[in-house]
N, C-alpha and C. Protein backbone atom coordinates (compact mmCIF):
# COMPACT_ATOMS: atom_id res chain seq x y z
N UNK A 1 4.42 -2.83 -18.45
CA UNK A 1 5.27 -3.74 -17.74
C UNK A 1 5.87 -2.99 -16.55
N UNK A 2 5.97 -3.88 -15.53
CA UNK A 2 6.59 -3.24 -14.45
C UNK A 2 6.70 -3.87 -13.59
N UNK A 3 8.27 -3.22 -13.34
CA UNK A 3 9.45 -4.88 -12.34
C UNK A 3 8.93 -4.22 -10.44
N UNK A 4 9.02 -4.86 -9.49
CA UNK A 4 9.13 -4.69 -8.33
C UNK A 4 9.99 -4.97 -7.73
N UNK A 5 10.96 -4.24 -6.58
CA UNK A 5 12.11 -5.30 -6.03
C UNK A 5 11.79 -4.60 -4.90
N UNK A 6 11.61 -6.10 -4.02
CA UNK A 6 11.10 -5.91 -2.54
C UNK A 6 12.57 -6.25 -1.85
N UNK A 7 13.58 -4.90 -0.83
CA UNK A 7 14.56 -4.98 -0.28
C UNK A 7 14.06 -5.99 0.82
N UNK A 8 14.89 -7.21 0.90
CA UNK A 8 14.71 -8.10 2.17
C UNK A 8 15.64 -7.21 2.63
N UNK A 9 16.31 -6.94 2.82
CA UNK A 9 17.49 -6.36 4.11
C UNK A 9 17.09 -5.35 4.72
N UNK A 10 16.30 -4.35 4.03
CA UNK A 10 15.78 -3.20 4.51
C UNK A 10 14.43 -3.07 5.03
N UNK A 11 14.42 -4.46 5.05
CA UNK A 11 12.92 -4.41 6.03
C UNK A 11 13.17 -6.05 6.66
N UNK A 12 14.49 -6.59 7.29
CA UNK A 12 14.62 -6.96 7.91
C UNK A 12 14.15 -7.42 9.05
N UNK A 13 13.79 -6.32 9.99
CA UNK A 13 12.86 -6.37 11.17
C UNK A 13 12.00 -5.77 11.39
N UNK A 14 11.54 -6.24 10.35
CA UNK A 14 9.68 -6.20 9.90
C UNK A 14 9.25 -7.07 10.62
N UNK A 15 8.17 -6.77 10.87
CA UNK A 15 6.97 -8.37 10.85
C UNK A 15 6.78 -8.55 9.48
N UNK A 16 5.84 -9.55 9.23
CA UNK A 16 5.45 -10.44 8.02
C UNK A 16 4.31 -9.42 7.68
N UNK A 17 3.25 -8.54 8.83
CA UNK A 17 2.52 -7.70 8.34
C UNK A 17 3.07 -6.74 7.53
N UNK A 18 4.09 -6.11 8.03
CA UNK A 18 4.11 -5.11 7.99
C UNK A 18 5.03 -5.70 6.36
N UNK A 19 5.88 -6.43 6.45
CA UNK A 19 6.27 -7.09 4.78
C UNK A 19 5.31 -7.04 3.92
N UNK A 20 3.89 -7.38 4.43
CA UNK A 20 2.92 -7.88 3.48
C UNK A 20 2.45 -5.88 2.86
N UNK A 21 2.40 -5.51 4.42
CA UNK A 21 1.52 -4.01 3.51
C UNK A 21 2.88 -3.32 2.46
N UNK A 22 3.87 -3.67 2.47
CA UNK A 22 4.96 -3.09 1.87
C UNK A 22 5.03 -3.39 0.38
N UNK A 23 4.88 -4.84 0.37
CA UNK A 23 4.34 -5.71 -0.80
C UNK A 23 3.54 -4.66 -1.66
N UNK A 24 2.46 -5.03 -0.77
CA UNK A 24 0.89 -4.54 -1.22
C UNK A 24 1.16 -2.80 -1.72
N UNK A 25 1.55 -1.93 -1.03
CA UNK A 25 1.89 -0.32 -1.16
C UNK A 25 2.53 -0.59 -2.58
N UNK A 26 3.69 -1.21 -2.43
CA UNK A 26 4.44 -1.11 -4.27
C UNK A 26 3.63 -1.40 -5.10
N UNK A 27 2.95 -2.83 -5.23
CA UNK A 27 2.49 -2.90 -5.90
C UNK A 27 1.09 -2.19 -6.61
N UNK A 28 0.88 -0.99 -5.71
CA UNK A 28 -0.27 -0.10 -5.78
C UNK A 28 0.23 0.78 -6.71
N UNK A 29 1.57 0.81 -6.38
CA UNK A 29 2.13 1.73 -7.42
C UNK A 29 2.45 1.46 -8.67
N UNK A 30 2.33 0.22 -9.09
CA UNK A 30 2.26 -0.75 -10.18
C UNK A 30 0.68 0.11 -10.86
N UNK A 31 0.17 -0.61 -9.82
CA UNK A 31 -1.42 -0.36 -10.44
C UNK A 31 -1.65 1.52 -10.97
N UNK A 32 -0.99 2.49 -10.61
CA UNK A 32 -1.05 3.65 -10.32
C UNK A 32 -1.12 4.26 -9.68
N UNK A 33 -0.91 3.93 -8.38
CA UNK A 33 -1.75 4.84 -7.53
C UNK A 33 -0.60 5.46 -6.63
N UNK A 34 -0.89 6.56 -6.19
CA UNK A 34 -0.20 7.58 -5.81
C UNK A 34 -0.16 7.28 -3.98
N UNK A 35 1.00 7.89 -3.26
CA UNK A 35 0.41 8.32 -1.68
C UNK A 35 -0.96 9.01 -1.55
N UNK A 36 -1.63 8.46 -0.28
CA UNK A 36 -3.05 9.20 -0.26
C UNK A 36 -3.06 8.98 1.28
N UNK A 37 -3.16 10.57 1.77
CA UNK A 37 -3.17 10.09 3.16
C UNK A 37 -3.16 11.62 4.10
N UNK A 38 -4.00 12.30 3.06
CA UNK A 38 -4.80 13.40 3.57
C UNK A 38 -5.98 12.94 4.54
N UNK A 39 -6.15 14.05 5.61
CA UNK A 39 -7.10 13.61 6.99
C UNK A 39 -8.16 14.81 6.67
N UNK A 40 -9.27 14.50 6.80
CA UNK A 40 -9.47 13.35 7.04
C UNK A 40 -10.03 12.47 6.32
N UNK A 41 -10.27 12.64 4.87
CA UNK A 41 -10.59 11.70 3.75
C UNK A 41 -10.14 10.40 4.19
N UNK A 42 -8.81 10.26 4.42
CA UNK A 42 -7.46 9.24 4.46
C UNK A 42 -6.88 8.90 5.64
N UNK A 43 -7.66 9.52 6.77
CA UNK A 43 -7.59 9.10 8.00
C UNK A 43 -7.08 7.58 8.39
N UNK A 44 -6.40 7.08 8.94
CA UNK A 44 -6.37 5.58 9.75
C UNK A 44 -5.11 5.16 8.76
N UNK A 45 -5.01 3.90 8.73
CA UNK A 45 -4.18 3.18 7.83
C UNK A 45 -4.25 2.53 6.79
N UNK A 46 -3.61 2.70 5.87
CA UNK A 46 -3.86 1.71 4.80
C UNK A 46 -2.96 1.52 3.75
N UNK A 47 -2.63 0.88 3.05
CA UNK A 47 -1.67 0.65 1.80
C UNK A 47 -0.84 2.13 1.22
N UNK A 48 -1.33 2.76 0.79
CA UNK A 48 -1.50 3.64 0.51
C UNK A 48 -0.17 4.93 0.91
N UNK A 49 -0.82 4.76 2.43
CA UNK A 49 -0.24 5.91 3.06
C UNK A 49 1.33 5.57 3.39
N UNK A 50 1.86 6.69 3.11
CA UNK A 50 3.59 6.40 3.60
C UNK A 50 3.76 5.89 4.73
N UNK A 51 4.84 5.27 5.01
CA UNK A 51 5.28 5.29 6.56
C UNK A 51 5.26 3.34 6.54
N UNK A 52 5.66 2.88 7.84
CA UNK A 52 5.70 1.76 8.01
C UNK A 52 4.38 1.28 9.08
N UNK A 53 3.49 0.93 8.67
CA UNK A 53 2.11 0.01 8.83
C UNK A 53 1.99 -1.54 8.68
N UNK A 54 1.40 -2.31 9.68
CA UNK A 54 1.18 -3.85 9.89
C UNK A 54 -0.66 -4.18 9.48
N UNK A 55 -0.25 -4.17 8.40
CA UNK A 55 -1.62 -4.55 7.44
C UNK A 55 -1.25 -5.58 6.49
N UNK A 56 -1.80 -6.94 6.67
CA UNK A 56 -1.94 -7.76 5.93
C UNK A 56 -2.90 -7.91 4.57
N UNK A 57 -3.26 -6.95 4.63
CA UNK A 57 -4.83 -6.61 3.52
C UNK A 57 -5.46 -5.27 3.14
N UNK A 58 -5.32 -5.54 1.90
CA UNK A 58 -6.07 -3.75 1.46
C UNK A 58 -7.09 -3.56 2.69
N UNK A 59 -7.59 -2.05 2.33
CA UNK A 59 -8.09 -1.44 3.46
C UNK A 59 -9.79 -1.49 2.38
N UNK A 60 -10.76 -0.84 2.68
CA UNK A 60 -11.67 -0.21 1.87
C UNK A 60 -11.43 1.10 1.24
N UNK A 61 -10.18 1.84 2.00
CA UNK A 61 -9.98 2.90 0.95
C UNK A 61 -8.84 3.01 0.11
N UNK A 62 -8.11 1.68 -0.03
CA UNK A 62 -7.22 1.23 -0.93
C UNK A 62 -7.94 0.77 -2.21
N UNK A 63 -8.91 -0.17 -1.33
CA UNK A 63 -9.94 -0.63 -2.85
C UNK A 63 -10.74 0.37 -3.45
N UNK A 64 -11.00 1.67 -3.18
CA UNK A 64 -11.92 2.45 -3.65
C UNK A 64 -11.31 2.88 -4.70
N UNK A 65 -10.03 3.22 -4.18
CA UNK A 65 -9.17 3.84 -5.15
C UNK A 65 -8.66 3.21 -6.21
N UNK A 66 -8.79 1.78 -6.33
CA UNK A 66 -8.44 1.50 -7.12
C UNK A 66 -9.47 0.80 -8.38
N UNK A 67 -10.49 0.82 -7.80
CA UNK A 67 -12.34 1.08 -8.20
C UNK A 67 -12.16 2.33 -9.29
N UNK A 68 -11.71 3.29 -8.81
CA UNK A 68 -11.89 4.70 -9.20
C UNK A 68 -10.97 4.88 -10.54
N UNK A 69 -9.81 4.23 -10.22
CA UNK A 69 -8.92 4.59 -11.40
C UNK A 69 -9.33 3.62 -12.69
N UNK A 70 -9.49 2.51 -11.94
CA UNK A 70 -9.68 1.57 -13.23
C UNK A 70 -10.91 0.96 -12.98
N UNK A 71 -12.17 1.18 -12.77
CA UNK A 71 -13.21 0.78 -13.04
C UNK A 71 -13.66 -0.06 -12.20
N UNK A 72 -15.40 -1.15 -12.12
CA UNK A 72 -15.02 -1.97 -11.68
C UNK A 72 -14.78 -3.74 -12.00
């Protein structure tokens, strides 16, 4: 089991992307998955990587990873 609490205030003046990859990043961490965002394996952007990013949608190396941990 595992709760998520997405701060509206602290991402205030977000875009809706950048809400959505924020979403998406926690909930990766739900799934298990760690920061990944060594270069250049982890190059570019994606869920994953720290920081504030405007991604509406896993990346291909969000999904790999999560291929990897839990099967497919």
């Amino acid at each position: 089991m595992a709760r998520v609490v997405l701060d509206a205030g602290w991402t205030s003046g977000w875009s809706q992307s950048e809400r959505f990859m924020n979403a998406g990043h926690e909930l990766g961490h739900v799934l298990g998955l760690n920061h990944f965002q060594n270069a250049p394996a982890h190059a570019g952007e994606h869920w994953m990587k720290s920081g504030r990013y405007a991604l509406s949608s896993p990346t291909s190396t969000d999904t790999s990873h999560v291929v990897k941990k839990w099967g497919n």
